[in-house]
N, C-alpha and C. Protein backbone atom coordinates (compact mmCIF):
# COMPACT_ATOMS: atom_id res chain seq x y z
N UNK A 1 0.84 -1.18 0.00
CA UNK A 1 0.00 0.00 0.00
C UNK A 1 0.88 1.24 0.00
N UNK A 2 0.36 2.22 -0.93
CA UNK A 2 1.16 3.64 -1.15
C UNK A 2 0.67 4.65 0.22
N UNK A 3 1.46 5.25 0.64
CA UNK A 3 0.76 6.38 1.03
C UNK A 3 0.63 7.90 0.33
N UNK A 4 0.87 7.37 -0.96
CA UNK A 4 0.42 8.78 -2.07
C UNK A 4 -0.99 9.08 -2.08
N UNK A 5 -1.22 10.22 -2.00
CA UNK A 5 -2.57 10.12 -1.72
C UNK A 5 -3.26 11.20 -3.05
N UNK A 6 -2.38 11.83 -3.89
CA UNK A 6 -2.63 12.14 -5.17
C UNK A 6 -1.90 13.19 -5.89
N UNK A 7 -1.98 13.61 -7.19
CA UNK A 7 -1.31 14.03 -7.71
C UNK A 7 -1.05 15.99 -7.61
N UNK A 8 0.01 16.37 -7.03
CA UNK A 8 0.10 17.82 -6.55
C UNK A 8 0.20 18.86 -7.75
N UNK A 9 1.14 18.39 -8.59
CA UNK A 9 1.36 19.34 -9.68
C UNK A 9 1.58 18.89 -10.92
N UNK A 10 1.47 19.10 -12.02
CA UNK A 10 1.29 18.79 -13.30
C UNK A 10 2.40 20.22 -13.92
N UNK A 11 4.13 20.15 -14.32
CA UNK A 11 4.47 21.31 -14.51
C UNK A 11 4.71 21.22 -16.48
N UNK A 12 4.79 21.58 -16.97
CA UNK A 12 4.27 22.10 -18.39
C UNK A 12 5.76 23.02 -18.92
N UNK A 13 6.72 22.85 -19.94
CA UNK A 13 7.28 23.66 -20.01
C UNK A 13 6.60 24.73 -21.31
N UNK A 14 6.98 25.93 -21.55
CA UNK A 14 6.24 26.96 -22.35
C UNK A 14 6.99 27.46 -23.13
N UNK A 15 7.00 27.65 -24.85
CA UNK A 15 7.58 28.79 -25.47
C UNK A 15 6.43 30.02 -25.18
N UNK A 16 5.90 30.05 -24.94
CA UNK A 16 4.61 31.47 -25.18
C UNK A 16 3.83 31.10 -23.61
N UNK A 17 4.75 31.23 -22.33
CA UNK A 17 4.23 31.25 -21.00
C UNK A 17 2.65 32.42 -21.00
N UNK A 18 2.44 33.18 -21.49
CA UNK A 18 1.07 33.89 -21.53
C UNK A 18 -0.10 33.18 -22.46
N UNK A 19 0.07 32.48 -23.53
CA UNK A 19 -0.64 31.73 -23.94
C UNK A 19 -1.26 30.36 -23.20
N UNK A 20 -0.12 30.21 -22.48
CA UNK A 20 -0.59 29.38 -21.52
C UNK A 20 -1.88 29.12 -20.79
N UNK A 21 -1.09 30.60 -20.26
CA UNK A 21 -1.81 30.75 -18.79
C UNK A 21 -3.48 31.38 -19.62
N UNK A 22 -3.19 32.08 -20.50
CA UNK A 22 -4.72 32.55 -20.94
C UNK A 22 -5.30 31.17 -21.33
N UNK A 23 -4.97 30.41 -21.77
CA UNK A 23 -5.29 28.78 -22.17
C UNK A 23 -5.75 28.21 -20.48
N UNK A 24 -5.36 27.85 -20.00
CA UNK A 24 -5.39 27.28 -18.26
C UNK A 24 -6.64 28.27 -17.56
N UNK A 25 -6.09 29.18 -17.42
CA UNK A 25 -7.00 30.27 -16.87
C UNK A 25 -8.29 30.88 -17.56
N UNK A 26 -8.10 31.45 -18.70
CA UNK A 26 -9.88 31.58 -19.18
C UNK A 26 -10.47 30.72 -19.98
N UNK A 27 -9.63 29.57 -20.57
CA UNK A 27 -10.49 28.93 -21.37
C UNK A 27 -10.95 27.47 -20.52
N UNK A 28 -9.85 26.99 -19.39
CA UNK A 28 -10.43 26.04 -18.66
C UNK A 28 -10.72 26.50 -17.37
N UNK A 29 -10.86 27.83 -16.91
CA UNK A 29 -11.30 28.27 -15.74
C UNK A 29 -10.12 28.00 -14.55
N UNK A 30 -8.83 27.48 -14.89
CA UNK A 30 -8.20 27.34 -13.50
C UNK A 30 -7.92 28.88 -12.89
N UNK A 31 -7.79 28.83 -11.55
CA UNK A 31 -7.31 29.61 -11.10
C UNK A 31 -5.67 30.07 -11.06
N UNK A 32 -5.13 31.60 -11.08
CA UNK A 32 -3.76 31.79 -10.85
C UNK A 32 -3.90 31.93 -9.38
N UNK A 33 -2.48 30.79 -8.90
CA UNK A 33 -2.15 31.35 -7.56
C UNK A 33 -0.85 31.84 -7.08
N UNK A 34 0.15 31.90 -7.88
CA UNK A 34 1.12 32.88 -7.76
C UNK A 34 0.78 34.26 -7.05
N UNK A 35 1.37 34.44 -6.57
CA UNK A 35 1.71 35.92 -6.51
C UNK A 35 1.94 36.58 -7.47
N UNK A 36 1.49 37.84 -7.75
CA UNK A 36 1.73 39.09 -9.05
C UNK A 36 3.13 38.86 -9.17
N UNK A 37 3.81 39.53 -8.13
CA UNK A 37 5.15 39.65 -8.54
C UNK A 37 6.06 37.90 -9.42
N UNK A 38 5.74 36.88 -9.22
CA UNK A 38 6.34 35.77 -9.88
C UNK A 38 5.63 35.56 -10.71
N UNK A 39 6.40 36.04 -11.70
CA UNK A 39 6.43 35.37 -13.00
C UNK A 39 6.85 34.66 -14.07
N UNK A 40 7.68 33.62 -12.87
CA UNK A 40 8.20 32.48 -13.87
C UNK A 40 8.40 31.48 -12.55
N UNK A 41 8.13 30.22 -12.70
CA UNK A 41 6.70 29.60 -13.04
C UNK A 41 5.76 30.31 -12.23
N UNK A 42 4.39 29.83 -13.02
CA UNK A 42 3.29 30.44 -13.03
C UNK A 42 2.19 29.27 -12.15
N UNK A 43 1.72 29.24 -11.34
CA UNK A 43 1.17 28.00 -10.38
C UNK A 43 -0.34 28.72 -11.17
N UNK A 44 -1.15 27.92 -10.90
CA UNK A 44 -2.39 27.31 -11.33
C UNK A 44 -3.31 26.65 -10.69
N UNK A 45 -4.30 27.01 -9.91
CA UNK A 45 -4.69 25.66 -8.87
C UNK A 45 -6.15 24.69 -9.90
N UNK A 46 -6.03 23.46 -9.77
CA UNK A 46 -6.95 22.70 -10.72
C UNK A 46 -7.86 21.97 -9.87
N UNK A 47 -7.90 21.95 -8.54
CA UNK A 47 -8.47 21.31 -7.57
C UNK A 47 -7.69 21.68 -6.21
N UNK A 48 -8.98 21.52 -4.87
CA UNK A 48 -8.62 21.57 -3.92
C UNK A 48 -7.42 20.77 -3.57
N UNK A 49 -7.06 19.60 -4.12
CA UNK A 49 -5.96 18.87 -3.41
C UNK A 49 -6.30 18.56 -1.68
N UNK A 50 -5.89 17.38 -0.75
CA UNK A 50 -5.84 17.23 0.35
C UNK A 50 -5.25 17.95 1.37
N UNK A 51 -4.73 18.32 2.26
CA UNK A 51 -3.90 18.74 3.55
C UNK A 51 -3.46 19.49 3.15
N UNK A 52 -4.50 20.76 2.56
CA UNK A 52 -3.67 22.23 2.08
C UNK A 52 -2.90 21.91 0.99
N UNK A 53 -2.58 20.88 0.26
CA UNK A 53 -1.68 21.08 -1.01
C UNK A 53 -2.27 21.09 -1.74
N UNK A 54 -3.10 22.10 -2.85
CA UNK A 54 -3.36 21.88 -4.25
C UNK A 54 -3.53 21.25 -5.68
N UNK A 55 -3.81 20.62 -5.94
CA UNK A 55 -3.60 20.51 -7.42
C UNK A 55 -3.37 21.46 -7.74
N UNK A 56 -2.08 21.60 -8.92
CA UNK A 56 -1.96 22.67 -9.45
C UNK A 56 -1.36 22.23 -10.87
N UNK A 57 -1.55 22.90 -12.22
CA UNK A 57 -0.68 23.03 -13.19
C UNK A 57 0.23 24.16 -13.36
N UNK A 58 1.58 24.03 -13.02
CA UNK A 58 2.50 24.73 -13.27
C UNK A 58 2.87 25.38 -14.83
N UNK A 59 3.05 26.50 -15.22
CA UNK A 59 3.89 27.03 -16.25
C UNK A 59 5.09 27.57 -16.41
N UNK A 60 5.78 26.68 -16.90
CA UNK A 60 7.35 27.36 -16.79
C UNK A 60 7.79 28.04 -18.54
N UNK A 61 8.65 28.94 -18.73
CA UNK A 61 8.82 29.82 -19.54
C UNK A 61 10.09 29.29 -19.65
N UNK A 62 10.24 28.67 -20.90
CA UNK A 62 11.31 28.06 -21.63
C UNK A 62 12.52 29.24 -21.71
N UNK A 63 13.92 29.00 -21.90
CA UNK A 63 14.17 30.14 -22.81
C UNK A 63 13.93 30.85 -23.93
N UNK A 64 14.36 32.16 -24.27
CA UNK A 64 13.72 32.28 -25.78
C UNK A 64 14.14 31.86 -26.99
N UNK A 65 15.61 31.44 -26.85
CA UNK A 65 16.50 30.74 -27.83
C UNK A 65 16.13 29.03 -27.72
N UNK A 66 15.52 28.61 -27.05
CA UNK A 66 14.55 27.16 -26.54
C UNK A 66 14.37 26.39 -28.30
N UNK A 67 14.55 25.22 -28.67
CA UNK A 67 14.22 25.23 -29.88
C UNK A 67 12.93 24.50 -29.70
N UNK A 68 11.95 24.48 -30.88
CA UNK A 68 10.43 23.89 -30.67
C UNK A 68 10.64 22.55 -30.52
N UNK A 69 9.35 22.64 -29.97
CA UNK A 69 9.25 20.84 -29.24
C UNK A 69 9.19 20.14 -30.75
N UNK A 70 9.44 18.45 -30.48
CA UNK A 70 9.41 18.18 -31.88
C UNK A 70 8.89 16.75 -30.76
N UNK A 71 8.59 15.56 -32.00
CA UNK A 71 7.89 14.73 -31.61
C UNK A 71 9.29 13.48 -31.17
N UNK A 72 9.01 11.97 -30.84
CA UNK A 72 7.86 12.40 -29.77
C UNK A 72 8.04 12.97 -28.51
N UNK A 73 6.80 13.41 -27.73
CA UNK A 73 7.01 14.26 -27.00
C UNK A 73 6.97 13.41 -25.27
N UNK A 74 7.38 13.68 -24.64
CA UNK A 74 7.32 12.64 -22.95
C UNK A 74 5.82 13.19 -22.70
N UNK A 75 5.17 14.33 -22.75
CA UNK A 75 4.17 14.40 -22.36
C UNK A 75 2.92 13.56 -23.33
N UNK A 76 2.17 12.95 -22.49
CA UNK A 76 1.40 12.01 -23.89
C UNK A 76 0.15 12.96 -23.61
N UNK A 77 -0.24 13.17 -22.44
CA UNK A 77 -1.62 14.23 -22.33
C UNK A 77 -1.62 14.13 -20.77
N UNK A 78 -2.67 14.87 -20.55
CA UNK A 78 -2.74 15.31 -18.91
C UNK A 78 -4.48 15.50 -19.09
N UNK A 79 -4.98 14.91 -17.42
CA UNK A 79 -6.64 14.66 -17.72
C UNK A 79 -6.75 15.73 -16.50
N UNK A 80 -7.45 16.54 -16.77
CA UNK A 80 -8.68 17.02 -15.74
C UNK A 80 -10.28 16.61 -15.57
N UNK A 81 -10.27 16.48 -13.96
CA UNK A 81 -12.02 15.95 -13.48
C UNK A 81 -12.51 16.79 -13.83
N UNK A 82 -14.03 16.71 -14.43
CA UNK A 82 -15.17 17.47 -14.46
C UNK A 82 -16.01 16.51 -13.60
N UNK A 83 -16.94 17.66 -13.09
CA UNK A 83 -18.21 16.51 -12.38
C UNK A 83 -18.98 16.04 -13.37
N UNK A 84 -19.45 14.94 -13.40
CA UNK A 84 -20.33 14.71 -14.90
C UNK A 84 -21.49 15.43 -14.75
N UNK A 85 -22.06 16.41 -14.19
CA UNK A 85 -23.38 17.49 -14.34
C UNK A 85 -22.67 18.87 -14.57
N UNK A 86 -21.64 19.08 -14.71
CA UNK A 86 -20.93 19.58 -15.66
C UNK A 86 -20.17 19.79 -17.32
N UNK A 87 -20.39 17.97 -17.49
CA UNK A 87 -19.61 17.65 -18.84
C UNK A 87 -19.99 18.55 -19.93
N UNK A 88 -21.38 18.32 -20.00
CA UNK A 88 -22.23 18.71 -21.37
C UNK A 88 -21.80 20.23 -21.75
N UNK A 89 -22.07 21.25 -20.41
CA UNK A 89 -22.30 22.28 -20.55
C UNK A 89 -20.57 22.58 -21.12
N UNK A 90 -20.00 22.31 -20.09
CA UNK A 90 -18.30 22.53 -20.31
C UNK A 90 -18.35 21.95 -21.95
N UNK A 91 -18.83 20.76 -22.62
CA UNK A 91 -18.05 20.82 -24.49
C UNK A 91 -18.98 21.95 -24.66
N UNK A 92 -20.01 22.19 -24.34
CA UNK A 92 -20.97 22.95 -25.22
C UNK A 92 -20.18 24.76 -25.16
N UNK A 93 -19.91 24.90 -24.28
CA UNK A 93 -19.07 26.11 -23.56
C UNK A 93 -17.65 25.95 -24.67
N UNK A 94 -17.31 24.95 -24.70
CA UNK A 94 -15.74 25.12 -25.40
C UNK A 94 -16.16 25.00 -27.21
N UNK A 95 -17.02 24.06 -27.59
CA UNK A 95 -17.09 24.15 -28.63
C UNK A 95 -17.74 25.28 -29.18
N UNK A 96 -18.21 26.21 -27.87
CA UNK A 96 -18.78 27.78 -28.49
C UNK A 96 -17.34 28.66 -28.83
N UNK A 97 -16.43 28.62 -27.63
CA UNK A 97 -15.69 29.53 -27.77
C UNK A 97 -14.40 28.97 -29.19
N UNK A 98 -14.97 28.08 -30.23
CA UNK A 98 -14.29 27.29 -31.54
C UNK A 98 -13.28 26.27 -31.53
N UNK A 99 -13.49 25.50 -30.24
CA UNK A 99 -12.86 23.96 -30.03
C UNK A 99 -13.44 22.80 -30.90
N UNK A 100 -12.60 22.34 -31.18
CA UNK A 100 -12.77 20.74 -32.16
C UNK A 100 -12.58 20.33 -31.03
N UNK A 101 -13.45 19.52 -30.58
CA UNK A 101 -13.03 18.59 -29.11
C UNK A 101 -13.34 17.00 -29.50
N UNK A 102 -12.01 15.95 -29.15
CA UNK A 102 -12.19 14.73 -29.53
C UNK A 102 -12.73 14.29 -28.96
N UNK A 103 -13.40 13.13 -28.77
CA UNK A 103 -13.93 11.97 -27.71
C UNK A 103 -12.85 10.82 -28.06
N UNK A 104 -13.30 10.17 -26.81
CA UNK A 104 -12.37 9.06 -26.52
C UNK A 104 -13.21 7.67 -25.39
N UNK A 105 -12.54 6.57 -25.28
CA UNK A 105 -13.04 5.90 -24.78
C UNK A 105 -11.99 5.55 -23.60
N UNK A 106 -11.89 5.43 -22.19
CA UNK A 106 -11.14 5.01 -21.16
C UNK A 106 -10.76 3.72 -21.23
N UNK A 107 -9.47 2.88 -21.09
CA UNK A 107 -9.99 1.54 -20.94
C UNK A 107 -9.72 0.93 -19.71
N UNK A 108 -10.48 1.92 -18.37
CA UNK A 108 -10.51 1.12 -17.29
C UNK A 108 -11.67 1.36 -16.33
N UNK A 109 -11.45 2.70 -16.56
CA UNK A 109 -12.69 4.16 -16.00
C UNK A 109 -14.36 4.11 -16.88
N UNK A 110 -15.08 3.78 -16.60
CA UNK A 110 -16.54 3.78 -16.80
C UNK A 110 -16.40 5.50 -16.89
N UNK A 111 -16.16 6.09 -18.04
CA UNK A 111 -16.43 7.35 -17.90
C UNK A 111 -16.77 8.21 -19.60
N UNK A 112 -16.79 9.72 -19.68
CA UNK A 112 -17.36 10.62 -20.46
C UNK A 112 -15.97 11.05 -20.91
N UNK A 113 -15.32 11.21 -21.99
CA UNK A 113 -13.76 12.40 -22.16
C UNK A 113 -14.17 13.36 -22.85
N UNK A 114 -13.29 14.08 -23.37
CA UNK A 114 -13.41 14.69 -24.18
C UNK A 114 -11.69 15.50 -24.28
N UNK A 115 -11.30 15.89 -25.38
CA UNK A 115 -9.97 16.31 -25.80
C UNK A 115 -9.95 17.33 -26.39
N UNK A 116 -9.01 18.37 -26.20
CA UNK A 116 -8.27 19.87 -26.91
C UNK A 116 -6.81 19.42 -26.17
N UNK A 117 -6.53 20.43 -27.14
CA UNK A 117 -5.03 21.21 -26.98
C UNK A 117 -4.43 22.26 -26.72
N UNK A 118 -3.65 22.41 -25.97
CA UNK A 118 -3.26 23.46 -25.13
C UNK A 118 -2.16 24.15 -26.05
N UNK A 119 -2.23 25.72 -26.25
CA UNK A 119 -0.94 26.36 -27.16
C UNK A 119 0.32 25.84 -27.39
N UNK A 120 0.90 25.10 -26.31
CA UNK A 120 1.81 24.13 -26.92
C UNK A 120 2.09 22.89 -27.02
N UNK A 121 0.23 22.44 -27.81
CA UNK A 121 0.19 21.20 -28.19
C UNK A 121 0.12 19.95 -27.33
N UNK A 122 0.10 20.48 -25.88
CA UNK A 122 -0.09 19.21 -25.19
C UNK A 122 -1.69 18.83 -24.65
N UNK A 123 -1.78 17.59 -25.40
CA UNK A 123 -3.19 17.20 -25.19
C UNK A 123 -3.71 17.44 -23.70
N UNK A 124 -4.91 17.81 -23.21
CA UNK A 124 -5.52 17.96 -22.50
C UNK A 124 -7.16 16.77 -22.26
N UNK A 125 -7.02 16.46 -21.58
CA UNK A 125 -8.16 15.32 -21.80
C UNK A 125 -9.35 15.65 -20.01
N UNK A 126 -10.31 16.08 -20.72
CA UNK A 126 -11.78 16.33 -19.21
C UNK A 126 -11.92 15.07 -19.21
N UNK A 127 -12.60 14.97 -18.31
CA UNK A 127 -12.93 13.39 -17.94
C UNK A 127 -13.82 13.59 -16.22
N UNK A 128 -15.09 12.67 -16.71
CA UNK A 128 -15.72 12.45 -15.49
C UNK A 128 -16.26 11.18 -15.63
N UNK A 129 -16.92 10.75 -14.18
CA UNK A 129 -17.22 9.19 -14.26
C UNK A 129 -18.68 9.19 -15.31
N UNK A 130 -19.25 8.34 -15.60
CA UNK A 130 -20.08 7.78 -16.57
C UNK A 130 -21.22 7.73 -15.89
C-alpha cells in the first residue's frame, strides 16, 4: 500500500508562457495562484488537493533561444475531473468559444472524455465518471 494520496502538480514547459496561462486560466477556468510579482513559473490551482496542497498546473517559460518541441514528446496528455453534471455544458461552452473537441473511450474508467489542446500542443483530456 502507497501512502500517495494524489497528484500535486502537473508542470508544463512553455515557449509562449502567456498563452498558456490565458489557455489554463480563461479557457479552462483554472485559477492563478502565484503571486503578481512571480512570474516564472506560473502555479495554477486545478483542484482543492488534500492537507492544504493543491492541485496545481505549473507554467514554466522556456528560454527564448529554446528550440520547438518536436515529436515524440514525454508528455502524452494530462486529464482534468469534471463533475459529470458539468460535462455537457463545459463541451458545449468550449465548442462555443471554436474547439474541435475529440472523444475518446477510457480503458478502465466507466467514464465521459473529451480532448483539446493546449498552445503548446499538449493534449488535454476532461474526464468524469459515466
Amino acid at each position: 500500500m502507497t501512502a500517495i494520496r494524489g497528484i500535486s502538480e502537473i508542470v508544463l514547459w512553455a515557449h509562449d508562457q502567456q498563452a498558456m496561462v490565458r489557455f489554463y486560466r480563461d479557457v479552462l477556468g483554472l485559477k492563478v495562484i502565484s503571486p503578481p510579482e512571480r512570474t516564472n513559473p506560473i502555479f495554477l490551482q486545478a483542484g482543492p488537493g488534500q492537507a492544504g496542497i493543491p492541485q496545481m498546473i505549473v507554467v514554466v517559460k522556456l528560454p527564448d533561444d529554446a528550440p520547438p518541441f518536436s515529436a515524440p514528446r514525454t508528455l502524452h496528455h494530462l486529464a482534468l475531473e469534471l463533475s459529470p453534471d458539468d460535462f455537457d455544458s463545459e463541451k458545449e461552452r468550449l465548442e462555443s468559444l471554436g474547439y474541435v473537441l475529440r472523444s475518446g473511450k477510457h480503458p478502465v474508467i466507466p467514464s465521459r472524455t473529451m480532448y483539446l489542446d493546449d498552445p503548446e500542443g499538449n493534449e488535454v483530456e476532461l474526464i468524469c465518471r459515466a
